[in-house]
N, C-alpha and C. Protein backbone atom coordinates (compact mmCIF):
# COMPACT_ATOMS: atom_id res chain seq x y z
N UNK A 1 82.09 120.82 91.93
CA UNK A 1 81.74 122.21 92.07
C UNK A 1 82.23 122.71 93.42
N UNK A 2 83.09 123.61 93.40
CA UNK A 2 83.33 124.54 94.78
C UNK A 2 82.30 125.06 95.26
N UNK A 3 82.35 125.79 96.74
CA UNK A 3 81.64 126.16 97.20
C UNK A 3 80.71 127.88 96.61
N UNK A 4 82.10 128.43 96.44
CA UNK A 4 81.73 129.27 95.20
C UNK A 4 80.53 129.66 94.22
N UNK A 5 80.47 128.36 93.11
CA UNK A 5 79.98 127.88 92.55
C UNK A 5 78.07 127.71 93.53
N UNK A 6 78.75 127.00 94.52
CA UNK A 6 77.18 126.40 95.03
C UNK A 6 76.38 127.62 95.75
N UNK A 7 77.30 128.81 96.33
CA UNK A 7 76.56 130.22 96.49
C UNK A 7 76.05 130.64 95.36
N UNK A 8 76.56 130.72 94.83
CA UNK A 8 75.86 131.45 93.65
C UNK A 8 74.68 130.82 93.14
N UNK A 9 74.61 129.46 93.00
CA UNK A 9 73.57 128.80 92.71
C UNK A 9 72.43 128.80 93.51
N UNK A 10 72.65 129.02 95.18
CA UNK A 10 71.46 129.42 95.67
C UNK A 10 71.00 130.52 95.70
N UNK A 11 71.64 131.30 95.12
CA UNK A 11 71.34 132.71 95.41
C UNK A 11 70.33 133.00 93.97
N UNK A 12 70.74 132.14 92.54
CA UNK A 12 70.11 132.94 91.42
C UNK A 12 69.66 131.51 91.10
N UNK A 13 69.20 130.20 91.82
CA UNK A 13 68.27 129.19 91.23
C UNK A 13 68.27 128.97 89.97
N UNK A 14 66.93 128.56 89.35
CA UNK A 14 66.98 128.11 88.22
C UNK A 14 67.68 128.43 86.84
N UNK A 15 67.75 129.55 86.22
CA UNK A 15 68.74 130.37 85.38
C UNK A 15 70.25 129.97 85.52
N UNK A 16 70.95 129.72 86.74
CA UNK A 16 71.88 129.24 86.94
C UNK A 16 71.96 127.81 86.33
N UNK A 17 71.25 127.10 86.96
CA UNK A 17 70.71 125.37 86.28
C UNK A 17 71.23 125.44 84.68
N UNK A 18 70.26 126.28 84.34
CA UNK A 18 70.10 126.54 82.90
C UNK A 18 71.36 126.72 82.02
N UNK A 19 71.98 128.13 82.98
CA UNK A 19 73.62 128.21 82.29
C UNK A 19 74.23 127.01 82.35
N UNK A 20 74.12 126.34 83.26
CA UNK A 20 75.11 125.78 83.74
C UNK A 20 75.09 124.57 83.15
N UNK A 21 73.74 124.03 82.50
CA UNK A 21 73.67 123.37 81.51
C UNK A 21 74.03 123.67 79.77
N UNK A 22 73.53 125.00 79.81
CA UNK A 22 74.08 125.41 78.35
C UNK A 22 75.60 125.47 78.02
N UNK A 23 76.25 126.00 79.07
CA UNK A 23 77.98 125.51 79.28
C UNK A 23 78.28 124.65 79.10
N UNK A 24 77.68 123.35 79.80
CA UNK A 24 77.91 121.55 79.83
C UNK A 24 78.09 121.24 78.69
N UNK A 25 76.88 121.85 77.88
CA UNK A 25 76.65 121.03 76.44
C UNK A 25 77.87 122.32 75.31
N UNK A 26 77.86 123.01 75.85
CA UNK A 26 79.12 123.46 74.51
C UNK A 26 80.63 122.86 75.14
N UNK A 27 80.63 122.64 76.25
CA UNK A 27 81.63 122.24 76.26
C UNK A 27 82.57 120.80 75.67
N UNK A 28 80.68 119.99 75.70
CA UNK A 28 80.55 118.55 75.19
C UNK A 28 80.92 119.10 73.81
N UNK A 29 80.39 119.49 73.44
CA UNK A 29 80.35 119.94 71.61
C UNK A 29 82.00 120.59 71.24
N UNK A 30 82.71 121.27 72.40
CA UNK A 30 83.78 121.41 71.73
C UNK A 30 84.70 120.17 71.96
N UNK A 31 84.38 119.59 73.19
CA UNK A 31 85.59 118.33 73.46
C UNK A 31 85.41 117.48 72.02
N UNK A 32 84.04 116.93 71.58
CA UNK A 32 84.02 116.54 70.21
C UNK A 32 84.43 116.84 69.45
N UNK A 33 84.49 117.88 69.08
CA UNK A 33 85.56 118.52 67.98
C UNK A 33 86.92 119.13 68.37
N UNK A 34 87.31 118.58 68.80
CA UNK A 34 89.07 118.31 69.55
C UNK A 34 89.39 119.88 70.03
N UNK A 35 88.79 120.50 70.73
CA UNK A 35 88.56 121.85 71.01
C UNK A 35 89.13 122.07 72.69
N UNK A 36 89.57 120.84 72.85
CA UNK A 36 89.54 120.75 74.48
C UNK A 36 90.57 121.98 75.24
N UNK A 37 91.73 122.34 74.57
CA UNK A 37 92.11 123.94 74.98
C UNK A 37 91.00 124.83 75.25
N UNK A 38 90.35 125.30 74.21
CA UNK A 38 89.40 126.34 74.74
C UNK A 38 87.85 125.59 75.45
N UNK A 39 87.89 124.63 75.83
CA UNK A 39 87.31 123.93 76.50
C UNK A 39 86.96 124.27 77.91
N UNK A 40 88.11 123.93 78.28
CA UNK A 40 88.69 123.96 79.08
C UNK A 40 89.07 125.68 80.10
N UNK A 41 88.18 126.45 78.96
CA UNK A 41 88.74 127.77 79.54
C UNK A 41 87.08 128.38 79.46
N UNK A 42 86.03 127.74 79.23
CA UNK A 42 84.59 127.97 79.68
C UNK A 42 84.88 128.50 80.86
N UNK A 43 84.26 129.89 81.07
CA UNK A 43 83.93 130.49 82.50
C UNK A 43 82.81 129.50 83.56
N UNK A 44 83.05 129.54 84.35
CA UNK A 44 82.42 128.79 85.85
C UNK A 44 81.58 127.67 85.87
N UNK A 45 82.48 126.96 84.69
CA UNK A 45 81.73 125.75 85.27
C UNK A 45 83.72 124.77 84.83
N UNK A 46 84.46 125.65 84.80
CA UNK A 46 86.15 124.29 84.83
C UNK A 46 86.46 125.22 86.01
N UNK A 47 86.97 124.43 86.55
CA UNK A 47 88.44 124.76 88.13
C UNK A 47 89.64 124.61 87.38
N UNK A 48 89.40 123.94 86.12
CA UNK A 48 91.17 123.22 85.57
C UNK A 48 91.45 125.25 84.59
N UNK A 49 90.76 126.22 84.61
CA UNK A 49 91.51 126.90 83.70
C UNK A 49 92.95 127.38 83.65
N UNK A 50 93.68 127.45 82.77
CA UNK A 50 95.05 128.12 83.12
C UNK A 50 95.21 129.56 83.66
N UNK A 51 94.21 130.14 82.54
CA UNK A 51 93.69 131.59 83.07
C UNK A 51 95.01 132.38 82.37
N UNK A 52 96.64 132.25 82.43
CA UNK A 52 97.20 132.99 81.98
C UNK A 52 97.91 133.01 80.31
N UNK A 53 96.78 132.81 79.09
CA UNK A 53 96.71 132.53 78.00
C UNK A 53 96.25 133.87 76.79
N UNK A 54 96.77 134.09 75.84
CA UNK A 54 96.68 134.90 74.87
C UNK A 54 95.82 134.58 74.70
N UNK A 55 94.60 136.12 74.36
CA UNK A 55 93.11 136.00 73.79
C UNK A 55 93.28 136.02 72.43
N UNK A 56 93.24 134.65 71.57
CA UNK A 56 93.28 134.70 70.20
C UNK A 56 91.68 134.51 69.98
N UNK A 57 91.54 134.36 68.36
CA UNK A 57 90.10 134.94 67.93
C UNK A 57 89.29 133.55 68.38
N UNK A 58 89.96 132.47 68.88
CA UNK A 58 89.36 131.32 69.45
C UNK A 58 88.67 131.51 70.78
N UNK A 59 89.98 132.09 71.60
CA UNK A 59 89.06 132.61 73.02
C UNK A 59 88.13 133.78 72.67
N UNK A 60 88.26 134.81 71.68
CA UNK A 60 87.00 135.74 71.72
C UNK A 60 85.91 135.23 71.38
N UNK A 61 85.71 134.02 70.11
CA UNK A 61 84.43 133.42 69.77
C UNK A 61 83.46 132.85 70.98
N UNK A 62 84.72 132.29 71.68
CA UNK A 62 84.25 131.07 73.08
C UNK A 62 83.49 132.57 74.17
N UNK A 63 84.02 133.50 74.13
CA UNK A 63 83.22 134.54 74.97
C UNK A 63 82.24 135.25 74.78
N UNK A 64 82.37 134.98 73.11
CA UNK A 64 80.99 135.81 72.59
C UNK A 64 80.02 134.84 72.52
N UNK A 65 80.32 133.39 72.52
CA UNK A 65 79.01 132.40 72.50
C UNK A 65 78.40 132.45 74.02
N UNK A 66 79.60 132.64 74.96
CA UNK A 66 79.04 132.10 76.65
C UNK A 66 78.29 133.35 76.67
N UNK A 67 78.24 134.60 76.42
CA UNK A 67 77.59 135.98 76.44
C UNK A 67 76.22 135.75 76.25
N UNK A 68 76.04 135.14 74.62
CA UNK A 68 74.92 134.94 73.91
C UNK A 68 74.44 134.02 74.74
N UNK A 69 75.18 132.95 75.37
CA UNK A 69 74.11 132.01 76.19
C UNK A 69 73.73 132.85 77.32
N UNK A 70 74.38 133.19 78.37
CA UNK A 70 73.84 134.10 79.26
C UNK A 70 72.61 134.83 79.14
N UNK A 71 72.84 135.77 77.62
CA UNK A 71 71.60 136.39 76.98
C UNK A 71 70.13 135.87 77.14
N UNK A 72 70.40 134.41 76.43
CA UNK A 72 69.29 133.70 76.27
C UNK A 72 68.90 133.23 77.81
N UNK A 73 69.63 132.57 79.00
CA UNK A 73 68.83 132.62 79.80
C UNK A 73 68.34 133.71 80.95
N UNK A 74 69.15 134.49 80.72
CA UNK A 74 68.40 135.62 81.28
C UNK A 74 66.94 136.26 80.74
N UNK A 75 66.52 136.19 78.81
CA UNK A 75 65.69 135.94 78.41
C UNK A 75 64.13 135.29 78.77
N UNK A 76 64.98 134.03 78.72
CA UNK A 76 64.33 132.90 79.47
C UNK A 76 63.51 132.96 80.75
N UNK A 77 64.74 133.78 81.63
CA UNK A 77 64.21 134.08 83.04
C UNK A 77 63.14 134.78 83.26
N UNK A 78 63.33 135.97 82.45
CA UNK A 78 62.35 137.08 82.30
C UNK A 78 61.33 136.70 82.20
N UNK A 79 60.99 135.75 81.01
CA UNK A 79 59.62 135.28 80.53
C UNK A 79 59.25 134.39 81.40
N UNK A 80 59.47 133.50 81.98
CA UNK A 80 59.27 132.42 83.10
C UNK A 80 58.85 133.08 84.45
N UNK A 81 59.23 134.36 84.35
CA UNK A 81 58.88 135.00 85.91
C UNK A 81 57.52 135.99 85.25
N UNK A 82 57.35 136.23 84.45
CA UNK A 82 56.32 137.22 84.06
C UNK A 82 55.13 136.17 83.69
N UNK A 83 55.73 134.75 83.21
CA UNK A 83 54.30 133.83 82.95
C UNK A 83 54.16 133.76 84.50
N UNK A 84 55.19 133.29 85.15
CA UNK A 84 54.36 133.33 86.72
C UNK A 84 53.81 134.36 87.58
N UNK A 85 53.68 135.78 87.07
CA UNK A 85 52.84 136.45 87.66
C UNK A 85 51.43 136.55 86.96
N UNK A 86 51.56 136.59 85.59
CA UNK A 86 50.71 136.22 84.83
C UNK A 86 49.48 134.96 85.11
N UNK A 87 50.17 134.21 85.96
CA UNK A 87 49.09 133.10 86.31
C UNK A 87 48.71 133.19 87.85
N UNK A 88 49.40 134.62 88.53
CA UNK A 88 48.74 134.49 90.01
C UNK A 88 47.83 135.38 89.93
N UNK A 89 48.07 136.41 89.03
CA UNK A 89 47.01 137.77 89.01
C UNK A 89 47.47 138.17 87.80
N UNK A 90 47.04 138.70 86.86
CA UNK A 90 46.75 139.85 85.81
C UNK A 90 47.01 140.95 86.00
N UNK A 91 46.15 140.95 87.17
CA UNK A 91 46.21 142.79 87.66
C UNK A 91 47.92 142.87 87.71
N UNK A 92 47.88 142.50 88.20
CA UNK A 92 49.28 142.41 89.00
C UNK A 92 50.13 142.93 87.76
N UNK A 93 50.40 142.52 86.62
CA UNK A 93 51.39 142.87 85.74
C UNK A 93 51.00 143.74 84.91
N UNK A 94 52.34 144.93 84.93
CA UNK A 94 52.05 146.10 84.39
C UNK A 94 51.92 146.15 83.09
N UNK A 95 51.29 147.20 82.64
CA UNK A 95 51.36 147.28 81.06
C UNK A 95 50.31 146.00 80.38
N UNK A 96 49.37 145.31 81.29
CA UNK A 96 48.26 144.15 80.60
C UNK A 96 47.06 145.16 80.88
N UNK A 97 46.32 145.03 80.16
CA UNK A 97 44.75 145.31 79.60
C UNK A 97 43.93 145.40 81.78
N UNK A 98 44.21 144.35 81.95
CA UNK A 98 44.26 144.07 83.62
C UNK A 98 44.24 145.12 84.75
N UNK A 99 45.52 145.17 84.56
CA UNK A 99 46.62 146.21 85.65
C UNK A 99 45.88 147.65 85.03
N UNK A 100 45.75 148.02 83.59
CA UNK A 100 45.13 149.12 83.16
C UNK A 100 44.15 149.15 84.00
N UNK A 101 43.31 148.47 83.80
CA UNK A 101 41.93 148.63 84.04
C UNK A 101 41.37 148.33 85.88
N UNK A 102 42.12 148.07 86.65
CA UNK A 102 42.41 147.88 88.04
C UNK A 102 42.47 149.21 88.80
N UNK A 103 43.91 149.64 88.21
CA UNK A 103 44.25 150.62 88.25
C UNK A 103 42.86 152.40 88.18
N UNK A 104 42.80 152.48 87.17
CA UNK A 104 41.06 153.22 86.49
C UNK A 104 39.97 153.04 88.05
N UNK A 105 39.76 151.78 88.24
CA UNK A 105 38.87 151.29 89.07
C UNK A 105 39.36 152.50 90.90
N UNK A 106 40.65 151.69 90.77
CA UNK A 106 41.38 152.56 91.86
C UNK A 106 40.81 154.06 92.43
N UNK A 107 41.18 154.92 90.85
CA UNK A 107 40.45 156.21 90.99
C UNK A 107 39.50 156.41 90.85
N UNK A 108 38.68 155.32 91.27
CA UNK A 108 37.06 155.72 91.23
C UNK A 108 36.21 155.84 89.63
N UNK A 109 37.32 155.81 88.61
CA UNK A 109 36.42 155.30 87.12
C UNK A 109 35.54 154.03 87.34
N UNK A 110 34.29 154.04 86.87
CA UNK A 110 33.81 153.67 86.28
C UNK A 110 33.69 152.45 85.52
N UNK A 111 32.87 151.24 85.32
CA UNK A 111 33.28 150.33 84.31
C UNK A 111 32.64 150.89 82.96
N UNK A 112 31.31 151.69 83.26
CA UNK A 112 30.97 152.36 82.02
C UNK A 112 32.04 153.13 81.49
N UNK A 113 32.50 154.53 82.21
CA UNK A 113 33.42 155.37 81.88
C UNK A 113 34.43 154.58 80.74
N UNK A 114 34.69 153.06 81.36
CA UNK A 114 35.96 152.91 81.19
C UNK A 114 35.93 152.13 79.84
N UNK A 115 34.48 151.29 79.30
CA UNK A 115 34.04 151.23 78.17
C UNK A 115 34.21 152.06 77.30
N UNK A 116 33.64 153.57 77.70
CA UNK A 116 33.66 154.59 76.48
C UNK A 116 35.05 154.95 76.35
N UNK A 117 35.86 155.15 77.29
CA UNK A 117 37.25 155.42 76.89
C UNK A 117 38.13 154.38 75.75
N UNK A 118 37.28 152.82 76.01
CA UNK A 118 38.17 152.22 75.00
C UNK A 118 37.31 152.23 73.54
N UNK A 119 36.41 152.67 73.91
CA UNK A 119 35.92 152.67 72.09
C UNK A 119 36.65 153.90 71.44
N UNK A 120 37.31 154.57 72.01
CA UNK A 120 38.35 155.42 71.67
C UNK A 120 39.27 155.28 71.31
N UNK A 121 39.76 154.15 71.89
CA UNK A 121 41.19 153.74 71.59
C UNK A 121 41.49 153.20 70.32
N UNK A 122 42.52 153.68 69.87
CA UNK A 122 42.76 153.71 68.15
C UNK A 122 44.29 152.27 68.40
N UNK A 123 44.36 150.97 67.87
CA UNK A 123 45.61 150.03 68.21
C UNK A 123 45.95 149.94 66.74
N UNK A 124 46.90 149.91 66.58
CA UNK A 124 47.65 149.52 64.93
C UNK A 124 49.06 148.56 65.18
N UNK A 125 48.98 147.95 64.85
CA UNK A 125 49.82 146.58 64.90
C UNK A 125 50.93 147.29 64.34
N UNK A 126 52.52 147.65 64.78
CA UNK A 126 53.31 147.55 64.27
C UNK A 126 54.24 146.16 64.03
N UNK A 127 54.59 146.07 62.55
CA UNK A 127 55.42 144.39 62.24
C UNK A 127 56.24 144.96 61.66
N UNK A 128 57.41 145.32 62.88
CA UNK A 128 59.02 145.09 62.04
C UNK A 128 59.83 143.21 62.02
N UNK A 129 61.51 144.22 61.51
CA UNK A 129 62.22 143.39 61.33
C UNK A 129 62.55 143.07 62.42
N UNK A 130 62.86 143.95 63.05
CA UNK A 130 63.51 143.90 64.88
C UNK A 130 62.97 144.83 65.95
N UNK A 131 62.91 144.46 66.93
CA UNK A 131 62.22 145.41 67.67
C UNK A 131 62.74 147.22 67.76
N UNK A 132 63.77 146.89 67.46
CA UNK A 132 64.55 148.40 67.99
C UNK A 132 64.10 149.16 66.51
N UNK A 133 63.57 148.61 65.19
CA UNK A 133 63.26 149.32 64.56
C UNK A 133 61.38 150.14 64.43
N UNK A 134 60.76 149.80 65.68
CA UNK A 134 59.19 149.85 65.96
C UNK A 134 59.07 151.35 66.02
N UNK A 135 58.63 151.84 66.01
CA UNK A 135 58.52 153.01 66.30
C UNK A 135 56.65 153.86 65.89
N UNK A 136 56.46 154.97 66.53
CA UNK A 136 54.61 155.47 66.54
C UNK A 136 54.91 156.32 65.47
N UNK A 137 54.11 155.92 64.87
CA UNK A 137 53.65 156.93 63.80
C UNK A 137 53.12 158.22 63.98
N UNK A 138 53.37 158.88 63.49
CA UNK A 138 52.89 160.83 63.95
C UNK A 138 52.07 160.95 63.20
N UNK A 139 50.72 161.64 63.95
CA UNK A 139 49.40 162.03 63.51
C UNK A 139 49.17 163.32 63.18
């Protein structure tokens, strides 16, 4: 690994690890299947790339998988940093039952007040297919 390489790794820690393992292992998986051209052209984790090569539908697959991995640990990251605020404070994270109710306290509500406000509160479980299809129902 260049030095390059090792900035960046201190700079974005664990997630990096992560890529940098999810790269390892497709790269293992393509050298197995005699793939070692586009192997070999995995973004930042080869020094050997040629770099000046026609993008056939081989190199677009190989970019749309390293994408999707990226995806996932950035994913990953997200949730790993939100369980760890999640376990220093509650309050602390926005949008929890917690942070609501902290917050309330702040302006001088009430814990009674803040009882009667939730026997008010109307929750209905939306269950889609995908998230982007969720949407509130109009009353």
């Amino acid at each position: 690994m260049n030095d390059v390489f090792n900035a960046v790794r201190s700079k974005i820690g664990k997630p990096y690890d992560d890529l940098f393992f999810l790269l390892t292992a497709l790269r293992e998986v393509l050298e197995e299947n005699d793939a070692l051209d586009i192997a070999k052209e995995i973004p930042w984790i080869n020094t050997e790339s040629k770099g000046n090569h026609e993008f056939s539908s081989k190199y677009l697959q190989l970019y749309s998988l390293v994408f999707q991995l990226i995806n996932m640990v950035e994913i990953n990251g997200a949730v790993q940093n939100r369980r760890r605020q999640e376990s220093r404070d509650l309050s602390a994270v926005s949008g929890l039952w917690t942070s609501n109710i902290k917050e309330l306290h702040a302006h001088g509500i009430s814990n009674v007040e803040i009882i009667e406000g939730i026997k008010q509160v109307f929750v209905e479980p939306v269950l889609t297919a995908h998230p982007t299809e969720a949407s509130a129902r109009p009353y």
